[in-house]
N, C-alpha and C. Protein backbone atom coordinates (compact mmCIF):
# COMPACT_ATOMS: atom_id res chain seq x y z
N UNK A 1 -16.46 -28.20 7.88
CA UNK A 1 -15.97 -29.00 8.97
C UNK A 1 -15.35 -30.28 8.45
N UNK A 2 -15.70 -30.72 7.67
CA UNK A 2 -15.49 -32.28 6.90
C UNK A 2 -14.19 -31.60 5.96
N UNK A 3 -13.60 -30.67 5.79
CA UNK A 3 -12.61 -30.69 5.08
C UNK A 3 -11.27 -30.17 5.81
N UNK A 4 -11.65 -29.42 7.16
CA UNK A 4 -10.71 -29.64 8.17
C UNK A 4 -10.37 -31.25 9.20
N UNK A 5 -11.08 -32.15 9.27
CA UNK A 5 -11.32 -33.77 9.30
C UNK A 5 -10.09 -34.29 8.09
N UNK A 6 -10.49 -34.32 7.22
CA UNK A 6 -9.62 -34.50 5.83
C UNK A 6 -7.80 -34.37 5.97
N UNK A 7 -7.87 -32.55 6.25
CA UNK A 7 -6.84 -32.24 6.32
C UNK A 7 -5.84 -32.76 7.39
N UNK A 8 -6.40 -33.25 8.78
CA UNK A 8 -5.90 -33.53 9.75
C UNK A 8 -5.48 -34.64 9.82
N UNK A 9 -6.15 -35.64 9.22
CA UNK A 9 -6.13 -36.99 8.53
C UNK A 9 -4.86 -37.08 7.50
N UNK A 10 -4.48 -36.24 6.56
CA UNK A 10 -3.59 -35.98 6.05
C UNK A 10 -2.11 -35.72 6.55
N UNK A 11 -2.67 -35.10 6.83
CA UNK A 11 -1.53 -34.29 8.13
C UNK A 11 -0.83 -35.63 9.18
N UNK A 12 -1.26 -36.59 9.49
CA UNK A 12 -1.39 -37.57 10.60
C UNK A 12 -0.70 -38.48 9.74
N UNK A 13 -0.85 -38.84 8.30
CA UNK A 13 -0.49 -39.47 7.44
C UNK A 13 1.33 -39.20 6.64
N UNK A 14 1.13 -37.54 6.49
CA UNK A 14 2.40 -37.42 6.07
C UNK A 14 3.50 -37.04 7.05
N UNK A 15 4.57 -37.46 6.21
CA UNK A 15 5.87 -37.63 7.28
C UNK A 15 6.91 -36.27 7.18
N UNK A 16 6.28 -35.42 6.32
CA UNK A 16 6.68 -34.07 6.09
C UNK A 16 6.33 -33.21 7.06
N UNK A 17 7.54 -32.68 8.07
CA UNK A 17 7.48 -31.83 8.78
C UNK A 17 6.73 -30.36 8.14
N UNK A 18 7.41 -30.13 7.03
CA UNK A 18 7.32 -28.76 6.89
C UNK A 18 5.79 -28.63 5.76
N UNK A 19 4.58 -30.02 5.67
CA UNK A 19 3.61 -30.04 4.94
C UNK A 19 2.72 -30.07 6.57
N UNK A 20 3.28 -30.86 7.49
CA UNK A 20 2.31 -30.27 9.00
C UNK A 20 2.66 -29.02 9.52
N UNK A 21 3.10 -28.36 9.18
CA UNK A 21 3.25 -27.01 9.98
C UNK A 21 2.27 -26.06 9.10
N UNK A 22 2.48 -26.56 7.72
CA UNK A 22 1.14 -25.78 7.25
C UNK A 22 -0.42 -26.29 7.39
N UNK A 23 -0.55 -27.84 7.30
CA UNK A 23 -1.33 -28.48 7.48
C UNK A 23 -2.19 -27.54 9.45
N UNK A 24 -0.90 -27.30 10.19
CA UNK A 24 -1.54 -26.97 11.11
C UNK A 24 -2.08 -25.40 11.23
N UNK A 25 -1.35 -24.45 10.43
CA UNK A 25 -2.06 -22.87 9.95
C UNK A 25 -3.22 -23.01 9.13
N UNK A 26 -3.07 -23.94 8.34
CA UNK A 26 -4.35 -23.65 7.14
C UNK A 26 -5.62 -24.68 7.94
N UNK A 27 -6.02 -25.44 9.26
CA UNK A 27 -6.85 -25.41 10.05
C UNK A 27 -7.14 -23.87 10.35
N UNK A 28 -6.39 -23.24 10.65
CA UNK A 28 -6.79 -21.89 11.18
C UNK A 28 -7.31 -20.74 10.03
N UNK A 29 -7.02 -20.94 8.90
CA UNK A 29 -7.38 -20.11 7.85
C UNK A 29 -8.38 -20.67 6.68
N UNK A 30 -8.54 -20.44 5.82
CA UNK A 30 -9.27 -20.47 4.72
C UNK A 30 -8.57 -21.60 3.89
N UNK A 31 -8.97 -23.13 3.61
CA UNK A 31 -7.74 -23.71 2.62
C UNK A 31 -8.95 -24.50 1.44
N UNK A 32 -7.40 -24.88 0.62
CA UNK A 32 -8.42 -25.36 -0.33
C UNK A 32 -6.88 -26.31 -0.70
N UNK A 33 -7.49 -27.23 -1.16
CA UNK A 33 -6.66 -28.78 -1.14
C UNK A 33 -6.71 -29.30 -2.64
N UNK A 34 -6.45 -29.02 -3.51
CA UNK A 34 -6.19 -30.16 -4.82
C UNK A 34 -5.20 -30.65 -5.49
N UNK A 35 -5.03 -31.74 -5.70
CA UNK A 35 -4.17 -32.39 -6.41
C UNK A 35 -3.02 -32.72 -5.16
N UNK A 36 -3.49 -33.15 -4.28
CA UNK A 36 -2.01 -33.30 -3.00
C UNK A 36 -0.86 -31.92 -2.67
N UNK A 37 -1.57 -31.02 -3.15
CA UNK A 37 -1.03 -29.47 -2.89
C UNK A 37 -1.95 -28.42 -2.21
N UNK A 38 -1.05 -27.81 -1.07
CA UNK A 38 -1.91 -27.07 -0.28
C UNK A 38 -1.58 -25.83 -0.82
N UNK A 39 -3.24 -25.00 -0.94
CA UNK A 39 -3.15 -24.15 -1.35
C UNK A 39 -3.82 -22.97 -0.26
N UNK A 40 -2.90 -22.42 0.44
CA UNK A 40 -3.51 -21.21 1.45
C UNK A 40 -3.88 -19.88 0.97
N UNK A 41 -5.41 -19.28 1.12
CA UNK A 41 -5.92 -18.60 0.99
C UNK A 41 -5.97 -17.73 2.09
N UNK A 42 -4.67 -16.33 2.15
CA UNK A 42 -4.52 -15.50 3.06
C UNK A 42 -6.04 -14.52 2.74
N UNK A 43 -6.23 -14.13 3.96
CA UNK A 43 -7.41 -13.67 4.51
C UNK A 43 -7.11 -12.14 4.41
N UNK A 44 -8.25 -11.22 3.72
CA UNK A 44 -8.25 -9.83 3.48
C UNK A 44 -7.62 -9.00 4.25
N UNK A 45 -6.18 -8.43 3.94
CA UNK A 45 -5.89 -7.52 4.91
C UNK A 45 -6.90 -6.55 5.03
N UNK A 46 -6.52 -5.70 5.91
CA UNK A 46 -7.07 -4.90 6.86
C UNK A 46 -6.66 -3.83 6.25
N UNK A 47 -7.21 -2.62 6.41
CA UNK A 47 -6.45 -0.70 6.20
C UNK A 47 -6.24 -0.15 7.11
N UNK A 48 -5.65 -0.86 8.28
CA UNK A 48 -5.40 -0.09 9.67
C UNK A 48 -4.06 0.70 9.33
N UNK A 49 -3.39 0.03 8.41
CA UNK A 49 -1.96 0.43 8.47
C UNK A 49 -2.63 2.01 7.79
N UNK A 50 -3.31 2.14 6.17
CA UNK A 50 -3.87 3.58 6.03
C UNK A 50 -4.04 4.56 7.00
N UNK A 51 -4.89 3.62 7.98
CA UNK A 51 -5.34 4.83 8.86
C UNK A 51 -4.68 5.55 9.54
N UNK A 52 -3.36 4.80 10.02
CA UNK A 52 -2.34 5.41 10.55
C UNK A 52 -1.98 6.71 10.04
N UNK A 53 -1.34 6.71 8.62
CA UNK A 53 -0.79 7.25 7.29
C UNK A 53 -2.01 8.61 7.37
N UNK A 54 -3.03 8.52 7.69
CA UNK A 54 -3.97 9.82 7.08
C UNK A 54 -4.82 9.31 6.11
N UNK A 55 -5.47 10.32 5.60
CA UNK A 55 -6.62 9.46 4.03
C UNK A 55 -5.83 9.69 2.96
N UNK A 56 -5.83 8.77 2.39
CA UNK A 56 -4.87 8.48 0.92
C UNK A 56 -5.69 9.63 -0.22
N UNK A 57 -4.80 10.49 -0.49
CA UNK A 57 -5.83 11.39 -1.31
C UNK A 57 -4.28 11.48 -2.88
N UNK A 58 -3.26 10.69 -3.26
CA UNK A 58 -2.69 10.81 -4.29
C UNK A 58 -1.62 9.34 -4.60
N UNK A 59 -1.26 9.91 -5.97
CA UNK A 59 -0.09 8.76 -5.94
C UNK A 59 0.59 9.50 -6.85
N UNK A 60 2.48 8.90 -6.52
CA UNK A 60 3.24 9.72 -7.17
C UNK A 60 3.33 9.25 -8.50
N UNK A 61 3.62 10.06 -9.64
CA UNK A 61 3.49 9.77 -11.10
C UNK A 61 4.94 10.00 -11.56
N UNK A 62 5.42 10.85 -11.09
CA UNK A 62 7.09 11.00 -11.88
C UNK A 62 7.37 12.10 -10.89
N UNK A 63 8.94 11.92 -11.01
CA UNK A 63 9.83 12.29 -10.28
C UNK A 63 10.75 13.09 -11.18
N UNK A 64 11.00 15.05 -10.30
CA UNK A 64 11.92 15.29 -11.35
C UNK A 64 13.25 15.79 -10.20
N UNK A 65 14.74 15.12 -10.37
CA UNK A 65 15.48 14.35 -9.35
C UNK A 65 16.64 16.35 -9.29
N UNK A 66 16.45 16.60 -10.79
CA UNK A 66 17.41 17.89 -10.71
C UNK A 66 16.41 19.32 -10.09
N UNK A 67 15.08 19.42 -9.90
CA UNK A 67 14.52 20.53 -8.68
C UNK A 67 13.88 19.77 -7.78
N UNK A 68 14.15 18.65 -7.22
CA UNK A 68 13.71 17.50 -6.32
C UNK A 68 12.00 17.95 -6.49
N UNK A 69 11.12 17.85 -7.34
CA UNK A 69 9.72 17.73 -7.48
C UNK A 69 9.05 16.85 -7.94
N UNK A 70 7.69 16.47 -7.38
CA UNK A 70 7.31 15.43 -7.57
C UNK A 70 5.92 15.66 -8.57
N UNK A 71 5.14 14.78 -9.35
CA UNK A 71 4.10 15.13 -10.36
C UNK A 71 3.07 14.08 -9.55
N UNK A 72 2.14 14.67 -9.16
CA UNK A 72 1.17 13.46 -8.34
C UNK A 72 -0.34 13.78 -8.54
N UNK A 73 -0.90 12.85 -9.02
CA UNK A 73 -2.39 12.25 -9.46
C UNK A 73 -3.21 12.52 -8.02
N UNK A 74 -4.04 13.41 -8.12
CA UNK A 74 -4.34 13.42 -6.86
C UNK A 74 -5.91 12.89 -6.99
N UNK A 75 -6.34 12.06 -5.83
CA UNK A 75 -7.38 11.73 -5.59
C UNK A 75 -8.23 12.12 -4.71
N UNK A 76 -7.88 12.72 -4.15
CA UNK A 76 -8.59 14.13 -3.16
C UNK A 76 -8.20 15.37 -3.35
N UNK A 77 -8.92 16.50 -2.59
CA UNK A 77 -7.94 17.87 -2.62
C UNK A 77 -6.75 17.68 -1.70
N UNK A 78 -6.05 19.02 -2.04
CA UNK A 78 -5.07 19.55 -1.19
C UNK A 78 -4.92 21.16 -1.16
N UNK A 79 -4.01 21.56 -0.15
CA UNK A 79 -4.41 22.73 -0.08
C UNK A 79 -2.96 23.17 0.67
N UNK A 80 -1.85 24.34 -0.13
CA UNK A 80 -0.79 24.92 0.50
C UNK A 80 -1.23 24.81 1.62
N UNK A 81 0.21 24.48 2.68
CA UNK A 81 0.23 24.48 3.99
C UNK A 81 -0.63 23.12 4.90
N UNK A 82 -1.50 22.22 3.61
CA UNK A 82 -1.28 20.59 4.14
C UNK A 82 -0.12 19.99 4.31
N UNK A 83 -0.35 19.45 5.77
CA UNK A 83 0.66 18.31 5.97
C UNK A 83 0.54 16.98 5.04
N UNK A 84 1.85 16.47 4.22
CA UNK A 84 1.51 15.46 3.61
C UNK A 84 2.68 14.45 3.81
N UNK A 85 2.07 13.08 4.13
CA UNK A 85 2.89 12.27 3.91
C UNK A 85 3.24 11.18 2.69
N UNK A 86 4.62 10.87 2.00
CA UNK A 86 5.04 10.35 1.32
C UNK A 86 5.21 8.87 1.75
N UNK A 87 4.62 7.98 1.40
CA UNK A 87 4.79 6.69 1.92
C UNK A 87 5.05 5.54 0.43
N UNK A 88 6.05 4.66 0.49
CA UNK A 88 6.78 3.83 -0.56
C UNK A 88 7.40 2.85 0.04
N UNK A 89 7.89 2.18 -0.70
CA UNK A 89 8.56 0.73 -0.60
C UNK A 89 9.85 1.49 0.42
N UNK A 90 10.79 2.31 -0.11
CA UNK A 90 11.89 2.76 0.57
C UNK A 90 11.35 4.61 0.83
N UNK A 91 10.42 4.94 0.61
CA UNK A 91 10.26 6.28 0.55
C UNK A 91 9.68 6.41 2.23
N UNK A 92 9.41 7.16 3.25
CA UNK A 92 8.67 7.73 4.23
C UNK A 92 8.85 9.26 4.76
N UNK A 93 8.42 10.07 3.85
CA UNK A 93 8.39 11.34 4.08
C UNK A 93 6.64 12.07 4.43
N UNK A 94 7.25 13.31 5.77
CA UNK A 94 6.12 13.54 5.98
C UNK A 94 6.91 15.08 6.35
N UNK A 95 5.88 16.19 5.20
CA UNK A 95 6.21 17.27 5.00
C UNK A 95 4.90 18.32 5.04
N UNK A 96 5.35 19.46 5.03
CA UNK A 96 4.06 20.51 4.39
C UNK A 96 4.07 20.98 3.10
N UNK A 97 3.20 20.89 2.07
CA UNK A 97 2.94 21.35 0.75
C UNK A 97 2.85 22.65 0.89
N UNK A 98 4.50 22.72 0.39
CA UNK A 98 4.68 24.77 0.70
C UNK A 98 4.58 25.11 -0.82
N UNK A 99 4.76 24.27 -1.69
CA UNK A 99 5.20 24.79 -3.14
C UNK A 99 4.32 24.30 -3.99
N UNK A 100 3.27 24.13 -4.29
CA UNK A 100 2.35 23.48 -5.79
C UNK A 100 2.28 24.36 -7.11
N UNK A 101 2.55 23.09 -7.88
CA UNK A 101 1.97 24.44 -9.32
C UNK A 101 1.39 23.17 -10.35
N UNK A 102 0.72 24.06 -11.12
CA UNK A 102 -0.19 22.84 -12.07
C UNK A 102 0.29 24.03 -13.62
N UNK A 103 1.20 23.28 -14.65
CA UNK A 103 1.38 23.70 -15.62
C UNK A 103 2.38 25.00 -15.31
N UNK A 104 3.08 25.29 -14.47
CA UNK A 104 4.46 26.26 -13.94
C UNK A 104 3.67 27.17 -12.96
N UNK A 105 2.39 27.29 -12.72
CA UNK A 105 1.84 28.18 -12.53
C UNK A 105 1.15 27.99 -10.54
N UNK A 106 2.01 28.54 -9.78
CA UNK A 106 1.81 28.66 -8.37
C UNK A 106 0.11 28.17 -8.35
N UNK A 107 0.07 27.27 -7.40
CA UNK A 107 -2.01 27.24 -7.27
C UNK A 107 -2.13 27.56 -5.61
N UNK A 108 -3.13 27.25 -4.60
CA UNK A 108 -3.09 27.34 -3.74
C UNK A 108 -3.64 26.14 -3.06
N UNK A 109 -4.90 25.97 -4.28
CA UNK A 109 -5.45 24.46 -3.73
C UNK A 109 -5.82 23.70 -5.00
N UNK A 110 -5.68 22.72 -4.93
CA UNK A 110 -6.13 21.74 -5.75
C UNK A 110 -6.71 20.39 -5.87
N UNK A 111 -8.05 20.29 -6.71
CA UNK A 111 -9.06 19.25 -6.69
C UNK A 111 -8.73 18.00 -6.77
N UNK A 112 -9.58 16.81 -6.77
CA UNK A 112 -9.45 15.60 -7.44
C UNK A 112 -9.60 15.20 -8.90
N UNK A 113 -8.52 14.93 -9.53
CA UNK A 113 -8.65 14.66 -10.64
C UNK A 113 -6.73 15.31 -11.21
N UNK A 114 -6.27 16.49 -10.60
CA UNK A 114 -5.57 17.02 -11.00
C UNK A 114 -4.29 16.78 -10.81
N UNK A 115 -3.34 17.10 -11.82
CA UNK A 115 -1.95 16.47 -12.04
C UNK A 115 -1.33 17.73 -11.37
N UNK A 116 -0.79 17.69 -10.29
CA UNK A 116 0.27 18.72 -9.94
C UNK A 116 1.29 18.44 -8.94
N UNK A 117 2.28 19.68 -9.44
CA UNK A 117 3.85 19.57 -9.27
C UNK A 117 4.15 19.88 -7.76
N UNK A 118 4.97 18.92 -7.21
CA UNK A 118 4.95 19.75 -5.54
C UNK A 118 6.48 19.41 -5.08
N UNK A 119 6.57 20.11 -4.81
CA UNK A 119 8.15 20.44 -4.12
C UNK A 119 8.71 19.34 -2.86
N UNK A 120 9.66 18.40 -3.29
CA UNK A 120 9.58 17.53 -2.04
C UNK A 120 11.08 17.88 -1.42
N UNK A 121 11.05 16.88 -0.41
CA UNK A 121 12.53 17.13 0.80
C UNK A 121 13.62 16.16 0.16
N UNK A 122 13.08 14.51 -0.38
CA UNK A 122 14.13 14.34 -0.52
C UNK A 122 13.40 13.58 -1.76
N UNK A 123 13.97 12.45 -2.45
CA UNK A 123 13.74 11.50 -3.53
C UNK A 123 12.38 10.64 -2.87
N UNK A 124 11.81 10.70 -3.94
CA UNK A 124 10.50 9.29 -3.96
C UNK A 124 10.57 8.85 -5.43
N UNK A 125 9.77 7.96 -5.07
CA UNK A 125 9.41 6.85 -6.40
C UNK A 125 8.27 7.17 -6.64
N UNK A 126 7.53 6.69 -8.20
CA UNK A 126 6.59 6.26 -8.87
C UNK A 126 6.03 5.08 -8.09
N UNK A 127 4.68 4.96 -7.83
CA UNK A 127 3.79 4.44 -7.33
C UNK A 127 3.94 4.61 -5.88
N UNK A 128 4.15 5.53 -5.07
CA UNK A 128 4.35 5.80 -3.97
C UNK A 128 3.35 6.42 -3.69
N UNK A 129 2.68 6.30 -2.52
CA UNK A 129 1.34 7.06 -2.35
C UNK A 129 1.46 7.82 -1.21
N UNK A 130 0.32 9.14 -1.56
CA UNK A 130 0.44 10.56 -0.98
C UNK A 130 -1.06 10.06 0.23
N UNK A 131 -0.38 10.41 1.13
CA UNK A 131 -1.48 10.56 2.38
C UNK A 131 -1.54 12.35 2.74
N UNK A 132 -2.78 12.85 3.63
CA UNK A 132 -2.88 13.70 3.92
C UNK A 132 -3.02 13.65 5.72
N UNK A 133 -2.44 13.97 6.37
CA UNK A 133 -2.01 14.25 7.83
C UNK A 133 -2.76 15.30 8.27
């Protein structure tokens, strides 16, 4: 309480518009003040946006661009004929895993832990993460 007092006091003091507009958010958040520099401590996002997406069960590892397939680290199972979505900075694809193979070799389902190849619709990136729908 005594360091929102402080800040307001500050705030009342300087003639910087754009040091009270933060002065007046970081009352509302988490702050920490040293050396005459405000330092805002954004507050833990949330995983609502995940939940949307499905449970995160991979992430993409490499991309091969001439049979559009993707190599992905999976952290859950999967299983031909899961719906999966592709989610990235510019990537948002949401498809069915019609095609997997681990080492050239067709699978049907596959564990956590395992590196396999899956057939996508269009281009993704490296570090793009695989949800399951």
């Amino acid at each position: 309480m005594a360091l929102k007092k402080k800040i307001k006091k500050a705030a009342k003091k300087s003639t910087n518009k754009m040091f009270k507009k933060k002065i007046k958010k970081a009352v509302k958040k988490t702050v920490t003040v040293s050396k005459k520099k405000l330092v805002l401590k954004k507050k833990p996002t949330t995983k609502k946006a995940a939940k949307n997406e499905g449970k995160l069960i991979g992430l993409i590892t490499h991309y091969f661009p001439h049979v559009q397939a993707a190599v992905i680290k999976l952290k859950g199972p999967l299983a031909k004929g899961d719906t999966v979505k592709i989610k990235g900075h510019t990537t948002d694809i949401t498809q069915i895993a019609a095609s997997m193979q681990i080492d050239r070799v067709d699978i049907q389902t596959a564990k956590k832990g395992d590196e396999i190849g899956l057939q996508v619709s269009s281009r993704v990136r490296q570090q793009d993460k695989v949800y399951k729908v």
